[in-house]
Protein backbone atom coordinates (compact mmCIF):
# COMPACT_ATOMS: atom_id res chain seq x y z
CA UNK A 1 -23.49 4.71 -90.04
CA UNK A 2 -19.91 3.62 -88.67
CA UNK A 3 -19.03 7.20 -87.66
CA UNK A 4 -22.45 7.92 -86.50
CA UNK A 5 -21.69 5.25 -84.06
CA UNK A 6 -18.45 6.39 -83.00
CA UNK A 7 -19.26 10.29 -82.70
CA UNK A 8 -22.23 8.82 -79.98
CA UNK A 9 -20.16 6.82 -78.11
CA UNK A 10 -17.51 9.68 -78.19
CA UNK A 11 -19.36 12.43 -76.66
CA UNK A 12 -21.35 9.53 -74.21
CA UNK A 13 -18.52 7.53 -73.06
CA UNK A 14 -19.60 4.14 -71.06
CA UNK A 15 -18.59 3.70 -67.07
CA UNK A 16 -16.10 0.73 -68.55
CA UNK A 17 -13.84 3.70 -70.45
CA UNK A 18 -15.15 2.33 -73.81
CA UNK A 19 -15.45 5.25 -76.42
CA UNK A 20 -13.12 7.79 -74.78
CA UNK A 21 -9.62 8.60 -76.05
CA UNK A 22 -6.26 8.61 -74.03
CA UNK A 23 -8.68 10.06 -70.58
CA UNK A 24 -10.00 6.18 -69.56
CA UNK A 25 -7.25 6.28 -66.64
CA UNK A 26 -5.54 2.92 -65.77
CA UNK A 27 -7.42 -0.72 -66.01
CA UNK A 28 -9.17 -2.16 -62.94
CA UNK A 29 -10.42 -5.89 -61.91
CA UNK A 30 -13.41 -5.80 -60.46
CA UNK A 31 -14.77 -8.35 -57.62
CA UNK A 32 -18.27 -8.66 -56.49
CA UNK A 33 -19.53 -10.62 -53.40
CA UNK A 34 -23.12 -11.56 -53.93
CA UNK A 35 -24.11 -12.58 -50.42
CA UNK A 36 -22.55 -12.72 -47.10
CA UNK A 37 -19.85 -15.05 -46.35
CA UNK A 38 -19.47 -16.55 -50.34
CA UNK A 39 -16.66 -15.34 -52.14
CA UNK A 40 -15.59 -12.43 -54.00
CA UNK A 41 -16.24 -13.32 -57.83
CA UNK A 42 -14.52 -11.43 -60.77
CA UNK A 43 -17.37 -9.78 -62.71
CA UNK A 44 -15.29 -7.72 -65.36
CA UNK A 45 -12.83 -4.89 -65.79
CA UNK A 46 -13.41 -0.87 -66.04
CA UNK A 47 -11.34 2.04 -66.40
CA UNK A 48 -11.30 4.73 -64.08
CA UNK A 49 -8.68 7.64 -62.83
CA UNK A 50 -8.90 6.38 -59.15
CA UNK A 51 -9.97 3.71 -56.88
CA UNK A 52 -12.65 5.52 -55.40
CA UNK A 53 -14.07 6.27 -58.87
CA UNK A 54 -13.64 2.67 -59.70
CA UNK A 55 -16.14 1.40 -57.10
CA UNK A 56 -18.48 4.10 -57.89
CA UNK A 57 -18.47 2.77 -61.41
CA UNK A 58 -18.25 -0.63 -60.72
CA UNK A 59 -21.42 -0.43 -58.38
CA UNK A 60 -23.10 1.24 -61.39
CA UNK A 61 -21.82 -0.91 -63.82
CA UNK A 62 -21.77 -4.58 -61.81
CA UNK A 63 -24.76 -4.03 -59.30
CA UNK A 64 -27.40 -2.29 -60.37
CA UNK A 65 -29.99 -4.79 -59.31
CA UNK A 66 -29.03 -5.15 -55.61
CA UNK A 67 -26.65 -8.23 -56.54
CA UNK A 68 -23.94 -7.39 -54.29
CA UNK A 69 -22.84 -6.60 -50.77
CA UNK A 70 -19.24 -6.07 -51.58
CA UNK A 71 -16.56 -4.71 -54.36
CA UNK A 72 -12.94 -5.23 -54.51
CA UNK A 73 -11.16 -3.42 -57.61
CA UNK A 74 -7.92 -3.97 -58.05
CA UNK A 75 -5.51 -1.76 -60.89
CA UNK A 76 -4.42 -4.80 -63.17
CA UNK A 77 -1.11 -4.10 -62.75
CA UNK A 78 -0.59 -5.12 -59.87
CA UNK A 79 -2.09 -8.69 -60.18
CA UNK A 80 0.31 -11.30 -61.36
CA UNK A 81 -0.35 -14.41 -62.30
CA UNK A 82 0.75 -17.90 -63.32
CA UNK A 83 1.03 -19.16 -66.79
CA UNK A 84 -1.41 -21.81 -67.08
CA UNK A 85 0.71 -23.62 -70.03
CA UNK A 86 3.03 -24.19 -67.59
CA UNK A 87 0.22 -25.45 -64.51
CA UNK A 88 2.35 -29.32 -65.21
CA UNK A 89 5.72 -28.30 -63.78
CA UNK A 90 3.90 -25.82 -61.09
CA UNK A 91 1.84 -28.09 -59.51
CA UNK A 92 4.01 -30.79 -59.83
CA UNK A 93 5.72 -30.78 -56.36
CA UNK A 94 2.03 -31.83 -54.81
CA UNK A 95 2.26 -35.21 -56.44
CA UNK A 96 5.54 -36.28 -55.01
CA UNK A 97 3.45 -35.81 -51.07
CA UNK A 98 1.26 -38.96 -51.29
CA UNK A 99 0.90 -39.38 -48.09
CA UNK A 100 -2.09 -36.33 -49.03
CA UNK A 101 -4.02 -38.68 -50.97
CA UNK A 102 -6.69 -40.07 -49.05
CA UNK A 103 -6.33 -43.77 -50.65
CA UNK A 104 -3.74 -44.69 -47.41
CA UNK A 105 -6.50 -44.02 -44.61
CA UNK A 106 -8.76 -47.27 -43.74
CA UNK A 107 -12.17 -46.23 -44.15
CA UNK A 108 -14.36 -47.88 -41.57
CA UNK A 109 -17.42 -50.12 -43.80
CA UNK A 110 -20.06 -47.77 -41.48
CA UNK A 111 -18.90 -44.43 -43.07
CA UNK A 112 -20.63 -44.34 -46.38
CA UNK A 113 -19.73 -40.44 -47.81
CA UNK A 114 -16.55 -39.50 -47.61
C-alpha cells in the first residue's frame, strides 16, 4: 500500500513540490493579503523553478476560494531572521529608554481609555 502511495504521488506531484524528486526548484514563503489595506499574512511555503511560477501556484494552492487580493513569495533564502532564544539580549536596549513607557505622562481623570 506504501508504494502504491508513493508511485501516485510520483507521477501526480502536488503545486507545494511534495512527491517529486530533485525537479521541486528552490523553497518559497508565501504571503497572502486577505482584504485591502490589512497585512500580508504568511500562509505556507511551495516549491517552484521561478517566481512567476510561484504565484501561479501559490494562487492555486493559497486562494482558491477568492481569499486574497495579494501574494508576496519570497525564495527562503533570502529571508533572515533572528533567533528567538536569544529575543532577551535583542530587545534589551528598549528597556534602558523609559522615558517610552507611558507610566511618566499625567493622565487627565476625564480621559477614561487610554
Amino acid at each position: 500500500m506504501i508504494e502504491t502511495l508513493n508511485k501516485t504521488e510520483a507521477s501526480h506531484p502536488s503545486p507545494t513540490g511534495e512527491g517529486r524528486e530533485g525537479t521541486e526548484g528552490p523553497l518559497w514563503e508565501v504571503f497572502i493579503r486577505s482584504k485591502q489595506g490589512l497585512d500580508h499574512k504568511h500562509v505556507g511555503s511551495l516549491h517552484a523553478t521561478d517566481a512567476k511560477m510561484a504565484i501561479e501556484n501559490a494562487r492555486d494552492v493559497y486562494t482558491r476560494r477568492m481569499e486574497g487580493v495579494s501574494i508576496w513569495v519570497v525564495e527562503s533564502k533570502n529571508i533572515h531572521a533572528s533567533n528567538p532564544d536569544e529575543a532577551a539580549s535583542m530587545y534589551d536596549p528598549a528597556n534602558d529608554k523609559v522615558y517610552r513607557h507611558p507610566t511618566f505622562y499625567n493622565l487627565p481623570d476625564e480621559l477614561k481609555h487610554m
